[in-house]
Protein backbone atom coordinates (compact mmCIF):
# COMPACT_ATOMS: atom_id res chain seq x y z
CA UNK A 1 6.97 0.57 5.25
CA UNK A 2 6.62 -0.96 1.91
CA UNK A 3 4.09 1.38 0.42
CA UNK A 4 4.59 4.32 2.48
CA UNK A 5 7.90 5.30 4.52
CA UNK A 6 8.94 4.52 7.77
CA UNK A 7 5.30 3.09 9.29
CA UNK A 8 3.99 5.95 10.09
CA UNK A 9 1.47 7.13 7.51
CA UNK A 10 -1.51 8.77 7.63
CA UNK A 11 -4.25 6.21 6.06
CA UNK A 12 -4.83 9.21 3.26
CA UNK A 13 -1.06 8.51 2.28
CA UNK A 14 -1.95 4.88 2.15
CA UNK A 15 -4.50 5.01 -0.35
CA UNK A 16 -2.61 7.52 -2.49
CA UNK A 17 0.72 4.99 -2.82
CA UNK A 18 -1.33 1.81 -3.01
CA UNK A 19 -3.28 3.90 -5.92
CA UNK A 20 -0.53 4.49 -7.30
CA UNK A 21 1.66 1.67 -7.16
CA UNK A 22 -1.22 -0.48 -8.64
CA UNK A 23 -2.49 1.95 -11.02
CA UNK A 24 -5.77 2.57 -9.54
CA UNK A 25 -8.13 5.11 -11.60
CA UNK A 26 -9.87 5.81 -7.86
CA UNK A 27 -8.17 5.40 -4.19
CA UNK A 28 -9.46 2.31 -2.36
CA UNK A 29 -11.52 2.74 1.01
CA UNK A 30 -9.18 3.11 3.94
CA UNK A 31 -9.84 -0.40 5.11
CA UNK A 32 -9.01 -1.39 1.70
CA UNK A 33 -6.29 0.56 1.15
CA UNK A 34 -4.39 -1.38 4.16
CA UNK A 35 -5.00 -4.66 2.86
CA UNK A 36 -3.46 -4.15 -0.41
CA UNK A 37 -0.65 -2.56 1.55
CA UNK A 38 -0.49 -5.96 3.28
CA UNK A 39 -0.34 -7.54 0.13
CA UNK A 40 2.26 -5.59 -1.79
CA UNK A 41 4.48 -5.48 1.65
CA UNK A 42 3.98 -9.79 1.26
CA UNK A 43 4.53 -10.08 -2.65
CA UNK A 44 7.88 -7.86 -1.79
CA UNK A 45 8.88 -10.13 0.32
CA UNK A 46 8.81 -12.59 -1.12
CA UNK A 47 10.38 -11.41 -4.33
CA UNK A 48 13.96 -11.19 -1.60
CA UNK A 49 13.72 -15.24 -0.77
């Protein structure tokens, strides 16, 4: 939900917003891709505590 909506994207939509949101010159691999989305979802997190 972080990266992409409501939970329910498509992994192409994933590595288009994680591209983006970290300023990527190429989109990651799909496996990729969902890691950093793990990792942005975390470090917003943590930014409400």
């Amino acid at each position: 939900q972080a990266v992409a909506g409501y939970g329910h994207a498509e992994k192409g939509q994933v590595q288009h917003m994680v591209r983006t949101l970290l300023g990527l010159n190429g989109a990651p691999s799909s496996d990729a891709a969902d890691a950093l989305a793990v990792a942005i979802c975390h470090a917003n997190h943590m930014d409400r505590l």
